[in-house]
Protein backbone atom coordinates (compact mmCIF):
# COMPACT_ATOMS: atom_id res chain seq x y z
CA UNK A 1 -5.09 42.79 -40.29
CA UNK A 2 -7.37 39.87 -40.89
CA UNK A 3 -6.19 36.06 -41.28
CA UNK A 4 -8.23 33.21 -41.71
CA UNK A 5 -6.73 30.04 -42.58
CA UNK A 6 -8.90 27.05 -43.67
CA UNK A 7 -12.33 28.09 -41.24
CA UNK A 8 -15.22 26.43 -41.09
CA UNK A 9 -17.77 26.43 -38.83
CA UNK A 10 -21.42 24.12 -38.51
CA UNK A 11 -24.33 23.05 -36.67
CA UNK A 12 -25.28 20.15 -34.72
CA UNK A 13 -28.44 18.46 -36.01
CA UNK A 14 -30.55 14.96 -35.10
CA UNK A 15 -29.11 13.40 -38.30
CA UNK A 16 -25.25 15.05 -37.98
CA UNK A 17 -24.06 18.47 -38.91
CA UNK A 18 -25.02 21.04 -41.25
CA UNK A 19 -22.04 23.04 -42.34
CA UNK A 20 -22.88 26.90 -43.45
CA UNK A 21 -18.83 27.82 -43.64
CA UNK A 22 -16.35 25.48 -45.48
CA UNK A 23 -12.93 25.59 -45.21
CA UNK A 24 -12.24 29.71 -45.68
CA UNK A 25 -9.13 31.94 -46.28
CA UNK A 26 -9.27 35.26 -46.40
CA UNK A 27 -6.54 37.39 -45.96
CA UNK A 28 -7.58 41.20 -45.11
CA UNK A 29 -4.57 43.82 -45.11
CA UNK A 30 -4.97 46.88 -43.02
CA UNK A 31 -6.54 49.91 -44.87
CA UNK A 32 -8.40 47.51 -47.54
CA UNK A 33 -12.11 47.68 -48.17
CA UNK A 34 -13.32 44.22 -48.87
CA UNK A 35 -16.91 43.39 -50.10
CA UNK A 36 -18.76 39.87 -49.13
CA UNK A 37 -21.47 39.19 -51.48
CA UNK A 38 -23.79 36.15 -51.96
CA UNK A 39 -27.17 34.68 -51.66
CA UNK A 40 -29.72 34.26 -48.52
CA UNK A 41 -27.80 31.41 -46.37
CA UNK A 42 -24.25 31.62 -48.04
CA UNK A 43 -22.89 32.19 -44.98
CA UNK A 44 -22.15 35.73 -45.22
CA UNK A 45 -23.34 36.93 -41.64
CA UNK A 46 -22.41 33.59 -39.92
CA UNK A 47 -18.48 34.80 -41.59
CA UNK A 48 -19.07 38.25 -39.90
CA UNK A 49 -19.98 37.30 -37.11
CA UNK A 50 -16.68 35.41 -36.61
CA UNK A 51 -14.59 37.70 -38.18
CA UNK A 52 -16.17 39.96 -35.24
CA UNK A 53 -15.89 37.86 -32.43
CA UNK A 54 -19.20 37.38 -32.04
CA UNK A 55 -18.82 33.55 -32.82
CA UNK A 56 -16.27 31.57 -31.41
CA UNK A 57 -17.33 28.03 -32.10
CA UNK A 58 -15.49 28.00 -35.33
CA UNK A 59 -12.70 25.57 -36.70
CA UNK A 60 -9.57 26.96 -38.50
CA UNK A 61 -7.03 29.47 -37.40
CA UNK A 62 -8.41 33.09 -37.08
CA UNK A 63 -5.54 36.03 -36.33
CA UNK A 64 -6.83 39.85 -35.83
CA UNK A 65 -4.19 42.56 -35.72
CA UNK A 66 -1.60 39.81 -34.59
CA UNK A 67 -3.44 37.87 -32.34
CA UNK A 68 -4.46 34.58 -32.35
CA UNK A 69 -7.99 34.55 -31.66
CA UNK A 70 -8.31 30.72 -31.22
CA UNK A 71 -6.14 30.95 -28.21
CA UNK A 72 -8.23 34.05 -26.61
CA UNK A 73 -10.13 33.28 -23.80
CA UNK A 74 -13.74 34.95 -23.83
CA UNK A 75 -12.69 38.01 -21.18
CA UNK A 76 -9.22 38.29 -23.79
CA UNK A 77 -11.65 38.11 -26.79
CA UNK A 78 -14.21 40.71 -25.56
CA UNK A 79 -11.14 43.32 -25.04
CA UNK A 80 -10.00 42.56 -28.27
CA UNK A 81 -13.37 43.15 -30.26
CA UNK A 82 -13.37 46.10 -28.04
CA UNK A 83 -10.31 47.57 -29.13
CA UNK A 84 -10.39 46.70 -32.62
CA UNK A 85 -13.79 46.28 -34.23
CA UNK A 86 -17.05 48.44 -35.12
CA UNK A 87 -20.27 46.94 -35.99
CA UNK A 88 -22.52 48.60 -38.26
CA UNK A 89 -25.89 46.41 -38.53
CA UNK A 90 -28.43 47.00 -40.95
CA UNK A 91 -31.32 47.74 -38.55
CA UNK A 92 -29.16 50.21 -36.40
CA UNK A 93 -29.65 48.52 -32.97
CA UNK A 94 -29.43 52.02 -31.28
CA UNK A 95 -30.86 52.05 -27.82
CA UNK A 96 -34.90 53.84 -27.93
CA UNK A 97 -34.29 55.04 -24.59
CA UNK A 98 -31.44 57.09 -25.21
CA UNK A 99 -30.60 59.96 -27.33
CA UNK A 100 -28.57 60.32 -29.89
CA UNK A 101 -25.12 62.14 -27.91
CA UNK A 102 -26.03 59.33 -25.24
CA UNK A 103 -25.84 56.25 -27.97
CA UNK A 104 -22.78 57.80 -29.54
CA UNK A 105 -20.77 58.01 -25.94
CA UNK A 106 -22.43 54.60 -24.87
CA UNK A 107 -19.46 52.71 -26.81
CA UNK A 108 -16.73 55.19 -25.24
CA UNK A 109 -18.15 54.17 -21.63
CA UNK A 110 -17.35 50.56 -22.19
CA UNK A 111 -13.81 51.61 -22.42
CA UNK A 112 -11.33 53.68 -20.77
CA UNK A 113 -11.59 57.05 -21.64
CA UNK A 114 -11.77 59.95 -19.47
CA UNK A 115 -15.61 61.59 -19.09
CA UNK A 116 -13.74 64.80 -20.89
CA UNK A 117 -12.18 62.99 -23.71
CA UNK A 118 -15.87 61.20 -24.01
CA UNK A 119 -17.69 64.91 -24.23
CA UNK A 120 -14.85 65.78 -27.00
CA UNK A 121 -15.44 62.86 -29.16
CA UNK A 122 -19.00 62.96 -29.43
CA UNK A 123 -19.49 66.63 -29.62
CA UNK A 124 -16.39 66.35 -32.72
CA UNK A 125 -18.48 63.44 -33.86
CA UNK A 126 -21.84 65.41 -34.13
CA UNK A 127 -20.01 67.45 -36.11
CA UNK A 128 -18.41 65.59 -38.51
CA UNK A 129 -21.77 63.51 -39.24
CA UNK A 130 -23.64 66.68 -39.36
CA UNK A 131 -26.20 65.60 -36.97
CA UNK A 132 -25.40 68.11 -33.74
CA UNK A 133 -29.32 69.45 -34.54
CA UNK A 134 -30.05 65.78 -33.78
CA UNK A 135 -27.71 65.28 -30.84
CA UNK A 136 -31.21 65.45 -27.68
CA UNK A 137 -33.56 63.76 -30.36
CA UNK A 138 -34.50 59.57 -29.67
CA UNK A 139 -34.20 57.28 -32.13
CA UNK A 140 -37.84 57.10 -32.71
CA UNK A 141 -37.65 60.37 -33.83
CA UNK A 142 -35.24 60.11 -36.76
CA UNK A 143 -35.78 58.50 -40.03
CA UNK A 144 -34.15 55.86 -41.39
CA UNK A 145 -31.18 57.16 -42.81
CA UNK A 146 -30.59 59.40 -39.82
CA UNK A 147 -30.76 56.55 -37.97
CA UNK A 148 -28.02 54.70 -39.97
CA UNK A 149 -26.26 57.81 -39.95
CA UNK A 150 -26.05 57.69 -36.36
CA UNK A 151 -25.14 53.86 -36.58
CA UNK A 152 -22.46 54.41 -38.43
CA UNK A 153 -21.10 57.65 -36.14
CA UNK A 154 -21.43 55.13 -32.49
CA UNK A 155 -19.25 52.69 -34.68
CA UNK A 156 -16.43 54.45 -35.66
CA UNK A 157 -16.65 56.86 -32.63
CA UNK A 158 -14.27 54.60 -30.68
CA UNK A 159 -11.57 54.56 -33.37
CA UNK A 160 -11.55 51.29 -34.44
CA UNK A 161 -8.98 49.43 -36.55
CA UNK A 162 -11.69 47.21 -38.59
CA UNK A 163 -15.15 48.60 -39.42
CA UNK A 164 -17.70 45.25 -40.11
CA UNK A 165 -20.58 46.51 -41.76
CA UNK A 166 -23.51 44.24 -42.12
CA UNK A 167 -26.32 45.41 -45.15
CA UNK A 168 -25.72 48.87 -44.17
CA UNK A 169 -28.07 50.29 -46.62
CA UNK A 170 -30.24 47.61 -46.65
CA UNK A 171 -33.49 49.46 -45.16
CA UNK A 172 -32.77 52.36 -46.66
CA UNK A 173 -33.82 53.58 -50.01
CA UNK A 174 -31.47 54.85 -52.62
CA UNK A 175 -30.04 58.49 -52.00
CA UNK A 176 -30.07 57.41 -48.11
CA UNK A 177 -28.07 54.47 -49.36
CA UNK A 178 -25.44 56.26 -51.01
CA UNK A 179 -25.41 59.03 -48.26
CA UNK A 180 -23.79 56.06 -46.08
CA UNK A 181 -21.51 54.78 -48.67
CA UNK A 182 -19.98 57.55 -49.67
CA UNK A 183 -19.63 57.87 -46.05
CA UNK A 184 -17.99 54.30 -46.11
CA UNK A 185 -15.24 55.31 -48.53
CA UNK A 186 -14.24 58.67 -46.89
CA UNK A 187 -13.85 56.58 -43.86
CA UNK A 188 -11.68 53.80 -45.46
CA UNK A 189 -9.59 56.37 -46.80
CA UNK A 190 -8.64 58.12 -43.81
CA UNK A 191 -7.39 54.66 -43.07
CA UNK A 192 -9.99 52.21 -41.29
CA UNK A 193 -10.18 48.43 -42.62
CA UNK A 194 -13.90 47.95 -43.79
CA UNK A 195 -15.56 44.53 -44.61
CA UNK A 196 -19.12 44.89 -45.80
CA UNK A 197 -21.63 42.13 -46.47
CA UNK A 198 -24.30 43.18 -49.15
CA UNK A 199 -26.56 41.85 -51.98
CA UNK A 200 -25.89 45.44 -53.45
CA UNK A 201 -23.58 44.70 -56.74
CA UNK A 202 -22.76 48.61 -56.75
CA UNK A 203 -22.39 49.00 -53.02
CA UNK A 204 -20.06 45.73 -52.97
CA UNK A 205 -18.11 48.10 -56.16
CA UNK A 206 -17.20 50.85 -53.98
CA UNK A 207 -14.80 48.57 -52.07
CA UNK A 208 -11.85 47.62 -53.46
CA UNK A 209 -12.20 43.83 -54.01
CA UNK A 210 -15.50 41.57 -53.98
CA UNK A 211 -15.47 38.06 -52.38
CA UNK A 212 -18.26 35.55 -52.77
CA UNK A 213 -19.90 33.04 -50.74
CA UNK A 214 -22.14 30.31 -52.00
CA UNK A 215 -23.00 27.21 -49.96
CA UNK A 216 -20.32 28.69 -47.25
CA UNK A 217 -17.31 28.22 -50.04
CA UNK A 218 -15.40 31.32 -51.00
CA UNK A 219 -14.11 32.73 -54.42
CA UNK A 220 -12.87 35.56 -55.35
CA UNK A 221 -13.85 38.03 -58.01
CA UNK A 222 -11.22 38.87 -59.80
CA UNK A 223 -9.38 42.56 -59.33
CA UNK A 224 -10.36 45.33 -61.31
């Protein structure tokens, strides 16, 4: 599902470059639920955000779901993120002025489905997540987990193939936390690709393999 082959990406600065991914290869198969772990400035978000086309300036060979991303151009890139990845960020990013059935169909309205297959998914959606009490509330009104909760619905509400999940209990406290990741692993189960980035040691356990970033070079923990 995921390829990278030998990326790296830097920085221009006055004195030359500063380099915050070095030569990475990660191979991702589709199903897997793969933890990124590291210190502040590893180069654990700068590797999310390419793995979710949300950085482009990178060096190395990058294929997602059989495509090539290098040789993407942005409008070819944008459909692909579009079809293919959800982004769960740690501070939700859901949008104040809108409630909570309007930030869950926002994603579907970017895409091509019918206004009735829209209504279908997010009312099934409110009920999966257990938040159709929620569905007219505004952000503002929710605490944080229910906020994350609905993060993590308006991700996976368009069906994608790779869930990216940045901190995603980061601002919350613990039985909030484990709320989400239990949601995580239900949702990796029924089949979606998930790569997380936490400093959590037993949130990076739930996946299924651990990989470690220090000075933007990889290892590997070894498999359980």
């Amino acid at each position: 599902m995921i390829e990278l082959k030998n990326v790296q990406r830097s920085y221009p600065l006055a004195a030359g470059r500063v380099w915050v991914l070095r030569q990475i290869n990660l191979d991702v198969a589709a199903g897997e639920f793969v933890s990124i772990m590291g210190p502040s400035g590893s180069g654990k978000s700068t590797l999310l955000n390419v793995i979710g086309l949300m950085d482009g300036e990178f060096e190395g060979s990058y294929v997602l779901d059989g495509q090539d991303v290098g040789k993407l151009n942005g409008k070819q890139r944008q459909a692909l993120q579009r079809a293919a990845i959800g982004l769960i960020f740690q501070h939700y990013h859901l949008i104040d002025d809108l409630t909570v059935a309007e930030n869950l169909d926002l994603p579907l309205s970017y895409r091509d489905v019918a206004a009735s297959e829209r209504k279908a998914r997010v009312a099934d959606i409110l009920d999966r997540f257990q938040i159709v009490g929620k569905k007219d509330l505004y952000p503002n009104q929710l605490s944080g987990g229910q906020q994350q909760l609905v993060a993590v619905a308006r991700a996976v509400i368009a069906r994608p193939k790779v869930l990216l999940a940045d901190e995603p209990t980061g601002a919350l406290h613990s039985s909030q936390g484990k709320m989400i990741m239990d949601l995580l692993v239900q949702i990796n189960r029924e089949g979606t690709t998930i790569v997380q980035v936490t400093h959590n040691a037993e949130n990076a356990a739930r996946g299924q393999r651990v990989v470690e970033l220090a000075d933007g070079w990889m290892t590997e923990a070894p498999r359980p």
